[in-house]
N, C-alpha and C. Protein backbone atom coordinates (compact mmCIF):
# COMPACT_ATOMS: atom_id res chain seq x y z
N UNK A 1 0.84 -1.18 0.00
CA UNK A 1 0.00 0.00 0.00
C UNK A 1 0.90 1.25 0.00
N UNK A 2 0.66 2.32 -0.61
CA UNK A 2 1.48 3.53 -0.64
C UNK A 2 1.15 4.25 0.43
N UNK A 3 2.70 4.96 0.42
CA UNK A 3 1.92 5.84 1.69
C UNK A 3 1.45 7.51 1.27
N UNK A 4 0.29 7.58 2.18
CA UNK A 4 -0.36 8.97 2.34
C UNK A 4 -0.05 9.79 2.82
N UNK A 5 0.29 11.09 2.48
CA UNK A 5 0.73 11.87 3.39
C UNK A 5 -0.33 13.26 3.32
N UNK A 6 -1.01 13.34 4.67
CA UNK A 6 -2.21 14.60 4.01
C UNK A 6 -1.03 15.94 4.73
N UNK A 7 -1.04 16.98 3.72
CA UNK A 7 -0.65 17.86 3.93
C UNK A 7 -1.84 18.91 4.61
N UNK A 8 -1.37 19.48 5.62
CA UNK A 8 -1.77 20.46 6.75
C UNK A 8 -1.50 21.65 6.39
N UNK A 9 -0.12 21.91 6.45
CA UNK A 9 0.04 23.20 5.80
C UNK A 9 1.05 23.55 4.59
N UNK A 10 0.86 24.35 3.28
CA UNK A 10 1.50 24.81 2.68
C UNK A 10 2.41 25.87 2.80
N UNK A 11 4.00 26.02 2.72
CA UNK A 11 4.42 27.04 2.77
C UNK A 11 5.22 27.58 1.54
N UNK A 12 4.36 28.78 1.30
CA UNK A 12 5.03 29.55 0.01
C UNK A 12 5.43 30.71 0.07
N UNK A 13 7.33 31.05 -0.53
CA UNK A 13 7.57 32.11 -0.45
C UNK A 13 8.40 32.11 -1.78
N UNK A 14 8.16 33.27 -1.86
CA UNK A 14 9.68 33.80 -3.32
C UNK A 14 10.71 33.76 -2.60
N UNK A 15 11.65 33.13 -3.54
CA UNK A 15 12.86 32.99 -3.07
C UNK A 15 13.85 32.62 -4.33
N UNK A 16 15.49 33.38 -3.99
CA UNK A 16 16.17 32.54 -4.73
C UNK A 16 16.23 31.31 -4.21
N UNK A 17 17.02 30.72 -4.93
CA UNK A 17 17.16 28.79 -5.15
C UNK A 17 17.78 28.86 -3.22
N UNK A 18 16.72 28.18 -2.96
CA UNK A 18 17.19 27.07 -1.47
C UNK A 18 18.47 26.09 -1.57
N UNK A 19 19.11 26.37 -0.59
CA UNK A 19 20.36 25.05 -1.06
C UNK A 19 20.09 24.15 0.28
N UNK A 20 19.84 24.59 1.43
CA UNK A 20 19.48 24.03 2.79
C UNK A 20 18.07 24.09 3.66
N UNK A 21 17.54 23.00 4.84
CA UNK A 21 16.68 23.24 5.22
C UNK A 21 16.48 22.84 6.50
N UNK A 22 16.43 23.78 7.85
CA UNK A 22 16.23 22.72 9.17
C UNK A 22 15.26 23.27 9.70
N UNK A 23 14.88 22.20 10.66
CA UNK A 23 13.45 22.75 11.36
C UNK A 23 13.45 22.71 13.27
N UNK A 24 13.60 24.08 13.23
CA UNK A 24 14.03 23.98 14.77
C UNK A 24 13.15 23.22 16.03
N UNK A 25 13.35 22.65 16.65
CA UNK A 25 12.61 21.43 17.35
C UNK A 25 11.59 21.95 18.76
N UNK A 26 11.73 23.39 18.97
CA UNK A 26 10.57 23.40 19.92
C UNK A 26 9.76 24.93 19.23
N UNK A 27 10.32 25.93 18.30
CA UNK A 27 9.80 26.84 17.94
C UNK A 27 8.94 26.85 16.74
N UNK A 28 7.99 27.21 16.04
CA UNK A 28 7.56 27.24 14.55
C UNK A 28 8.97 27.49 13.47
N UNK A 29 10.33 27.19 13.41
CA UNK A 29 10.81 27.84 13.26
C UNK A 29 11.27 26.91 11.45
N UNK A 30 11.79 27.80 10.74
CA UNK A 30 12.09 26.84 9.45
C UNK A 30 13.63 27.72 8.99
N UNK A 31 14.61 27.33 9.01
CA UNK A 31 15.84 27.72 8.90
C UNK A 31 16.37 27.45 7.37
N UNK A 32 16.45 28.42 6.16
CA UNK A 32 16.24 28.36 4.96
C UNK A 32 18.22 28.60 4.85
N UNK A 33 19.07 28.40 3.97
CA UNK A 33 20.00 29.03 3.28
C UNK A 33 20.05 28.97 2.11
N UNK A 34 20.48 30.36 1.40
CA UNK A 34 20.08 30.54 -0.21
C UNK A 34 21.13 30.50 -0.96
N UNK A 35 21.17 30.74 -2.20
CA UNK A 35 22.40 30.63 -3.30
C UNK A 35 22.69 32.03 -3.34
N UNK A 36 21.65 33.23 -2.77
CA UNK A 36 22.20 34.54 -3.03
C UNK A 36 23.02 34.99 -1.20
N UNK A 37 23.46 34.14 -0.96
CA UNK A 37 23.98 34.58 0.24
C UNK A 37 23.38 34.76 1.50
N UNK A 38 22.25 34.62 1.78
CA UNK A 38 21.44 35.20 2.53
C UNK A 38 20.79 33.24 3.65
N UNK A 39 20.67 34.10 4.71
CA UNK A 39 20.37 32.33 5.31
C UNK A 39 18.95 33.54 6.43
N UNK A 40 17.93 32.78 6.09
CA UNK A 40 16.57 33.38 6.31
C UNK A 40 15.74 32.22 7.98
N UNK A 41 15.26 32.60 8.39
CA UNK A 41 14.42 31.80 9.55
C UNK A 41 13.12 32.58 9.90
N UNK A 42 12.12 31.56 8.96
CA UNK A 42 10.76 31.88 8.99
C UNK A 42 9.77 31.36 9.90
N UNK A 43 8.88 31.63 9.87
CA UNK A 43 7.91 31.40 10.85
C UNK A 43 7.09 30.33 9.79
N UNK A 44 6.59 29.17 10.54
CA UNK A 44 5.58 28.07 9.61
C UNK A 44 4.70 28.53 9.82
N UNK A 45 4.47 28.71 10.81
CA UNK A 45 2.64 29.07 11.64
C UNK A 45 2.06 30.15 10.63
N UNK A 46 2.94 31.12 10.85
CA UNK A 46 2.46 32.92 10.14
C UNK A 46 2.70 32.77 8.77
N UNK A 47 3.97 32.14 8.13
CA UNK A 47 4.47 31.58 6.95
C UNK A 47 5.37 33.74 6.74
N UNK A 48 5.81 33.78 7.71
CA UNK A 48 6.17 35.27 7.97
C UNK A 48 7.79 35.23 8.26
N UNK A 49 8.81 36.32 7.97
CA UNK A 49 9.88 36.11 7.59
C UNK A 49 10.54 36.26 9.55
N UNK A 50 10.85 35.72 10.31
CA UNK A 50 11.36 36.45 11.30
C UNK A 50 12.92 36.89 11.52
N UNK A 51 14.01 36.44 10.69
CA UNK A 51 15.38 37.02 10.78
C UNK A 51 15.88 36.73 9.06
N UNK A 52 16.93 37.48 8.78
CA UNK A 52 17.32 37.24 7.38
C UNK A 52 18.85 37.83 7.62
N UNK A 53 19.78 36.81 7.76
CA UNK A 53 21.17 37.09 7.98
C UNK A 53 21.79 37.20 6.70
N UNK A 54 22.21 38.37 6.11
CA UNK A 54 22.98 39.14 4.76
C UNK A 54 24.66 38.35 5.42
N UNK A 55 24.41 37.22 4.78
CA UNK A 55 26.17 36.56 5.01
C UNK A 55 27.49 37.09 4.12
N UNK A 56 26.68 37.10 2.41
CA UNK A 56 27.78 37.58 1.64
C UNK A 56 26.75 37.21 0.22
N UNK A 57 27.91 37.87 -0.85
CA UNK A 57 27.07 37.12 -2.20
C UNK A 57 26.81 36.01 -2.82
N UNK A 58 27.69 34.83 -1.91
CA UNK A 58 27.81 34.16 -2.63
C UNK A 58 27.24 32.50 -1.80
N UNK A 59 26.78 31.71 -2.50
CA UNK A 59 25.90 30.80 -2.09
C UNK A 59 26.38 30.43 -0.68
N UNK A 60 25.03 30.24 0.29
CA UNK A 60 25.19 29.35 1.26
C UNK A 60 24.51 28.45 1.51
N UNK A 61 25.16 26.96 1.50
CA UNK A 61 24.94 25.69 1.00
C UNK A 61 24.31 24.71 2.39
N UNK A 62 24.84 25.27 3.27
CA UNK A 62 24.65 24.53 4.97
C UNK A 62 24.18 25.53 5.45
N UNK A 63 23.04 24.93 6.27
CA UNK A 63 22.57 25.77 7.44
C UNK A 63 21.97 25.07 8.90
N UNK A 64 22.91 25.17 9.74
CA UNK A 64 21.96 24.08 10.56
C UNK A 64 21.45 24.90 12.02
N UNK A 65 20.39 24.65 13.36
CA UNK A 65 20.37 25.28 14.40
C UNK A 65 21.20 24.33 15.26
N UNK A 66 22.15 25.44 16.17
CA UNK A 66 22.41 24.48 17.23
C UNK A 66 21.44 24.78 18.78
N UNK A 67 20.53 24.64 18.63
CA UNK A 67 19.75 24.68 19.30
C UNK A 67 19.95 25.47 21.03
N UNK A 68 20.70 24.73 21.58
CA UNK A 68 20.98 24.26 23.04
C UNK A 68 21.95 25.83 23.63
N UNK A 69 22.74 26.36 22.40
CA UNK A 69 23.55 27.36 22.34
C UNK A 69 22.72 28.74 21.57
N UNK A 70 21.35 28.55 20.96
CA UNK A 70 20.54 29.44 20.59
C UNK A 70 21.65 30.20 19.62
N UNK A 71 22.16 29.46 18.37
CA UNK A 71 22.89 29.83 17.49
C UNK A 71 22.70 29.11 16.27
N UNK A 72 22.86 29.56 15.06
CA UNK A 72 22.73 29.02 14.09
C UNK A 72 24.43 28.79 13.25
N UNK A 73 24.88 27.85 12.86
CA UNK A 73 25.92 27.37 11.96
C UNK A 73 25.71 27.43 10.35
N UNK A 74 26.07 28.17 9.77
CA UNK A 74 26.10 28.23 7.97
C UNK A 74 27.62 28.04 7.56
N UNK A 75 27.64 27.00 6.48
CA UNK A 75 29.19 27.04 5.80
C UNK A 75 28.53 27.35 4.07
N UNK A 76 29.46 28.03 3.69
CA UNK A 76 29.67 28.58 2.21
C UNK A 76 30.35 28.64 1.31
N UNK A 77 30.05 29.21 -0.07
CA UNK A 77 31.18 28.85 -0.94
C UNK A 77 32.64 29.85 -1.03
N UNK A 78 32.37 30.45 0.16
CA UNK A 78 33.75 31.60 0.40
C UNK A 78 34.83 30.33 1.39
N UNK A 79 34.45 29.12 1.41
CA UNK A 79 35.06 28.13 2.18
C UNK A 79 34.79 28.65 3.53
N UNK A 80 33.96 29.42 4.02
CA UNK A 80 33.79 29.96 5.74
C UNK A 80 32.96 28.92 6.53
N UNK A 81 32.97 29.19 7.48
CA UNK A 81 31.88 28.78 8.54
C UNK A 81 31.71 29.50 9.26
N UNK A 82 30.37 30.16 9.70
CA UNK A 82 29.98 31.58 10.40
C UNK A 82 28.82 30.91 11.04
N UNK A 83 29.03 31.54 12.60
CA UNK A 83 28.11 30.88 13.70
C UNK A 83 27.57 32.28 14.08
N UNK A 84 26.50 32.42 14.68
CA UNK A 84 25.73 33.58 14.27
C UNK A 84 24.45 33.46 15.38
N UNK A 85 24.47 34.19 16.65
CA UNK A 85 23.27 33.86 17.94
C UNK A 85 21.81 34.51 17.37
N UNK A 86 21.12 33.21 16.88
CA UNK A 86 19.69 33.31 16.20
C UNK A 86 18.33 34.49 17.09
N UNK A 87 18.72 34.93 18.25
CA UNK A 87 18.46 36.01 19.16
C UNK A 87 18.64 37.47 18.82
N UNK A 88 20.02 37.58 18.65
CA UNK A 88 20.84 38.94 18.86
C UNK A 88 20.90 39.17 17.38
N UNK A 89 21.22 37.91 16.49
CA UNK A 89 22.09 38.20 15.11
C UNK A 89 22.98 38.90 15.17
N UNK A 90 23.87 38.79 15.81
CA UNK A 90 25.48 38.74 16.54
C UNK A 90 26.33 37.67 15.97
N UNK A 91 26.91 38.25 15.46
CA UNK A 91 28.20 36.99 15.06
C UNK A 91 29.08 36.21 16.06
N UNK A 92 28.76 35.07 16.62
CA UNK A 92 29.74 34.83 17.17
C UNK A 92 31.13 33.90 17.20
N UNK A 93 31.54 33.44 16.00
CA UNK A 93 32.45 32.95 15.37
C UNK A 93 32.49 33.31 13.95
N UNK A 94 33.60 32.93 12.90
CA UNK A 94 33.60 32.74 11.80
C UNK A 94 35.20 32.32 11.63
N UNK A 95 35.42 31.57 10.23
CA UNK A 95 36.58 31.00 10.57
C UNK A 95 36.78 30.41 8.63
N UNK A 96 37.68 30.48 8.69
CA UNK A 96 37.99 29.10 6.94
C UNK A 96 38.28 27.89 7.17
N UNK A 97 36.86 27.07 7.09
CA UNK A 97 36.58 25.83 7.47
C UNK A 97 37.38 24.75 6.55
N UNK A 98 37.33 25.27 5.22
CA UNK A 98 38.09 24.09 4.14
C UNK A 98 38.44 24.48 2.86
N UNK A 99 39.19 23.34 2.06
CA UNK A 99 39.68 24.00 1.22
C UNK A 99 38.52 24.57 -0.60
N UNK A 100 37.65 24.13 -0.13
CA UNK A 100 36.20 23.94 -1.26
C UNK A 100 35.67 24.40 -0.47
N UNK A 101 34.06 24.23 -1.93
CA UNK A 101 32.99 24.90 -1.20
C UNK A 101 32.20 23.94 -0.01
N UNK A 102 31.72 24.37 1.32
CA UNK A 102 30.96 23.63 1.94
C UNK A 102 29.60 22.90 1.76
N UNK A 103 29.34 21.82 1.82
CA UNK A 103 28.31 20.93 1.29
C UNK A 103 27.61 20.35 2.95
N UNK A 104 27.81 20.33 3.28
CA UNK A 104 26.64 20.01 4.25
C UNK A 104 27.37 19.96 6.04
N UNK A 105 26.55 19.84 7.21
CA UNK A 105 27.19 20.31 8.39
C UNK A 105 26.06 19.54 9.37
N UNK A 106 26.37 18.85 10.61
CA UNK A 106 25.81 18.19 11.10
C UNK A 106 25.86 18.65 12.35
N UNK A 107 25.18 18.70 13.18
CA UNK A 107 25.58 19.30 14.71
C UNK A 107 25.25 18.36 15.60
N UNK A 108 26.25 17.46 16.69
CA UNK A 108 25.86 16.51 17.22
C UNK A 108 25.25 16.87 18.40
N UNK A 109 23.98 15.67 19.09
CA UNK A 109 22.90 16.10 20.27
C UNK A 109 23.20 16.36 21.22
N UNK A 110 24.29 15.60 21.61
CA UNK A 110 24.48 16.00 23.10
C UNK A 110 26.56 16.60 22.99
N UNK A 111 27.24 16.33 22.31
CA UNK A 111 28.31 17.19 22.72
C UNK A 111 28.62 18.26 21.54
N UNK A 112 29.64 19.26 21.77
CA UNK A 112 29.91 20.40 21.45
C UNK A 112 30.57 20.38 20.55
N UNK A 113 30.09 19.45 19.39
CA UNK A 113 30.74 19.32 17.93
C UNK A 113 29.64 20.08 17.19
N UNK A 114 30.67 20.16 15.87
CA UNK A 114 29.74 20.06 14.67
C UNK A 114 30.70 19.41 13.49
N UNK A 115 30.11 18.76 12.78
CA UNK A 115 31.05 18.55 11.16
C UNK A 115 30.35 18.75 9.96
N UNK A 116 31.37 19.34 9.71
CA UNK A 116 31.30 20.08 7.84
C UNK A 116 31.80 18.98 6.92
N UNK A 117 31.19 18.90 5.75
CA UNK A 117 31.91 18.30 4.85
C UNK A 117 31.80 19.09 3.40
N UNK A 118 33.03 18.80 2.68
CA UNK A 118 33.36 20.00 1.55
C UNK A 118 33.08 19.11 0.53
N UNK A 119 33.33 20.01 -0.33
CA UNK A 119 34.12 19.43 -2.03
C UNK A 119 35.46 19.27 -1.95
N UNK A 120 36.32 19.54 -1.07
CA UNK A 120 37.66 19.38 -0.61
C UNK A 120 37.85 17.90 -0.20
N UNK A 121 36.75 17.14 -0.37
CA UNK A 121 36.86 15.74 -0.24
C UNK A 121 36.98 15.02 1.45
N UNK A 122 36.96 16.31 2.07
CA UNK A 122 37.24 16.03 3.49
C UNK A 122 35.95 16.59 4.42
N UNK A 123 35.75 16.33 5.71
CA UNK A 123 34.75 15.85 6.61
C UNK A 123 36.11 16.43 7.94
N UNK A 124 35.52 17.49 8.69
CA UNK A 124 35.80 18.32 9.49
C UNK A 124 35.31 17.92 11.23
N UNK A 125 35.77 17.67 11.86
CA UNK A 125 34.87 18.05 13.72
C UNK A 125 35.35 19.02 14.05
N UNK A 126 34.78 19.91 14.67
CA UNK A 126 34.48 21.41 14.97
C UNK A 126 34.14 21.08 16.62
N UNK A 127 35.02 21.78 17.32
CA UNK A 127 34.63 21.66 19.13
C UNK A 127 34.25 23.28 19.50
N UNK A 128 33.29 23.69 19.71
CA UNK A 128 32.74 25.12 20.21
C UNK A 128 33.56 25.16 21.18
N UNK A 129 33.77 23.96 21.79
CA UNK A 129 34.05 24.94 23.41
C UNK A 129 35.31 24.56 23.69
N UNK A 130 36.27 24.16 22.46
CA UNK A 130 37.60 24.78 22.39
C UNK A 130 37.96 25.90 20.93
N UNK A 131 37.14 26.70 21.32
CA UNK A 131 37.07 27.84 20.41
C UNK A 131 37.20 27.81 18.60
N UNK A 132 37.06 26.28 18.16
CA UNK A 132 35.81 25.89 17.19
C UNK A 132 37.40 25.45 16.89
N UNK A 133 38.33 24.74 17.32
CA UNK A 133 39.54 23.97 17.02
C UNK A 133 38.78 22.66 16.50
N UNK A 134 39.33 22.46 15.39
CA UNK A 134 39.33 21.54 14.47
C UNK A 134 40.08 20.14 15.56
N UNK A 135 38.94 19.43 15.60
CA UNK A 135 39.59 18.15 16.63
C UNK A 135 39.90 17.03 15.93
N UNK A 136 39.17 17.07 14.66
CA UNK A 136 39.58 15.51 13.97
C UNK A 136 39.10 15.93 12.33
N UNK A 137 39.83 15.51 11.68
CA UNK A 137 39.62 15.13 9.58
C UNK A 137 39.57 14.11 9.36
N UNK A 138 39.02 13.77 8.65
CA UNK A 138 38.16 12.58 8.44
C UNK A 138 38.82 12.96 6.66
N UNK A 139 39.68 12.23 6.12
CA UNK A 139 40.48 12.19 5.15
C UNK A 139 39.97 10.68 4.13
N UNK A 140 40.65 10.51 2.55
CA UNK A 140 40.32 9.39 2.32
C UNK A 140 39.28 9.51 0.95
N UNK A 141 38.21 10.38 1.09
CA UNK A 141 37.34 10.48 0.04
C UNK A 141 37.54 10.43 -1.59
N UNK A 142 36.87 9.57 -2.24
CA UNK A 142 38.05 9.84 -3.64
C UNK A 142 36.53 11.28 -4.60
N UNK A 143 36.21 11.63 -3.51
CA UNK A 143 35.36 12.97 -4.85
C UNK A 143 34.48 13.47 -3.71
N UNK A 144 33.79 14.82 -3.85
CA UNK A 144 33.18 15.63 -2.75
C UNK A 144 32.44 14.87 -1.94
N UNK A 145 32.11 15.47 -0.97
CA UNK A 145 31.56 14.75 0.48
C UNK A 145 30.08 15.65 0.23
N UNK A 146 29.04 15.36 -0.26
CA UNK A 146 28.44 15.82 -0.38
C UNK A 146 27.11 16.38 0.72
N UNK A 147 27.10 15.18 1.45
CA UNK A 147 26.71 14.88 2.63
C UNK A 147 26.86 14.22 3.91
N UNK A 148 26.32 14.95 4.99
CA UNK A 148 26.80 13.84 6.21
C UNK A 148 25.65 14.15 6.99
N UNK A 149 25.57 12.75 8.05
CA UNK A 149 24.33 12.43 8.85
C UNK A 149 25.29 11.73 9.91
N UNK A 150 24.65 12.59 11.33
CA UNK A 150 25.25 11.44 12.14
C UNK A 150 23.89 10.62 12.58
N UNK A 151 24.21 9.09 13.21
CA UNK A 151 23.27 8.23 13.20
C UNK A 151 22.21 8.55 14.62
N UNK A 152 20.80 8.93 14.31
CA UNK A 152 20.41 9.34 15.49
C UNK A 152 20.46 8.37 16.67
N UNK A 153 20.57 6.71 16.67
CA UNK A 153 20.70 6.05 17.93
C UNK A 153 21.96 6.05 18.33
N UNK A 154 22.63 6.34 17.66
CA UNK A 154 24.44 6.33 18.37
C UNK A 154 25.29 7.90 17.74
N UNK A 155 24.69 8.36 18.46
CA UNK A 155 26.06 10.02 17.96
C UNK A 155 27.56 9.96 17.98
N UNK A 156 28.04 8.55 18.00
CA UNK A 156 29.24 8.20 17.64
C UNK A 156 29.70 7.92 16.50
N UNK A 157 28.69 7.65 15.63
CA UNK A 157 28.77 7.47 14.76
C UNK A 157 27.74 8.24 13.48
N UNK A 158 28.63 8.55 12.20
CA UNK A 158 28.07 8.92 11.36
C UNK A 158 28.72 8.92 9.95
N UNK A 159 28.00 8.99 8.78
CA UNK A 159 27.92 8.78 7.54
C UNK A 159 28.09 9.81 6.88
């Protein structure tokens, strides 16, 4: 039998091309990043714009919330990674994460990582709370890392 899915609500906005999408876990919140630079966090409920962070011109490909730290993580094709308090819209890191453009970024549940993975063929851990020191590379890839997931029953592990 196929499955059904009844849709509840539609959300439509103009936009340039979406490259990312997260959905923050206790707010209406929908965390967009675009190809024109810009990484947006809308409201589902209202379908209403509530922050729009002007990063740069040029695509941003990752966007994730880190929830727990009330900050949002974007990596881009300037090779950056810019952490940014989803509150204040205060910058509070930024850094040159890799040697390509960034392709996707994972933020683990319970400790103070995050990992990026590039077109640089490499896969990054990121420690916040040793001032976003690169703790481990994950080397080896023979072509871009296009994506990564860590596994939700074991945050030790991921793909």
């Amino acid at each position: 039998m196929p499955l059904r899915l009844e849709i509840k609500r539609k959300f439509s906005a103009l936009s340039d091309r979406v490259k990312s999408i997260d959905v923050h876990p206790t707010e209406p919140w929908v965390l967009t990043s675009m190809f024109n630079g810009h990484v947006m966090i809308w409201d589902y409920n209202t379908q209403q714009l509530v922050k729009d962070f002007e990063l740069h011109d040029l695509p941003v490909r990752a966007a994730k919330f880190i929830v727990r730290k009330q900050w949002i993580v974007c990596g881009s094709d300037d090779l950056m990674l810019r952490v940014y308090n989803y509150n204040t819209m205060e910058k509070v890191h930024a850094w040159e994460a890799h040697q390509d453009y960034i392709r996707s970024i994972e933020v683990h549940p319970t400790l103070p990582y995050v990992l990026s993975s590039s077109d640089d063929m490499v896969i990054n851990l990121w420690d916040w709370d040793k001032n976003w020191r690169c703790c481990m590379t994950f080397e080896g890839h023979s072509h871009y890392v296009m994506q990564i997931a860590l596994n939700p029953k074991d945050g030790n592990m991921f793909a």
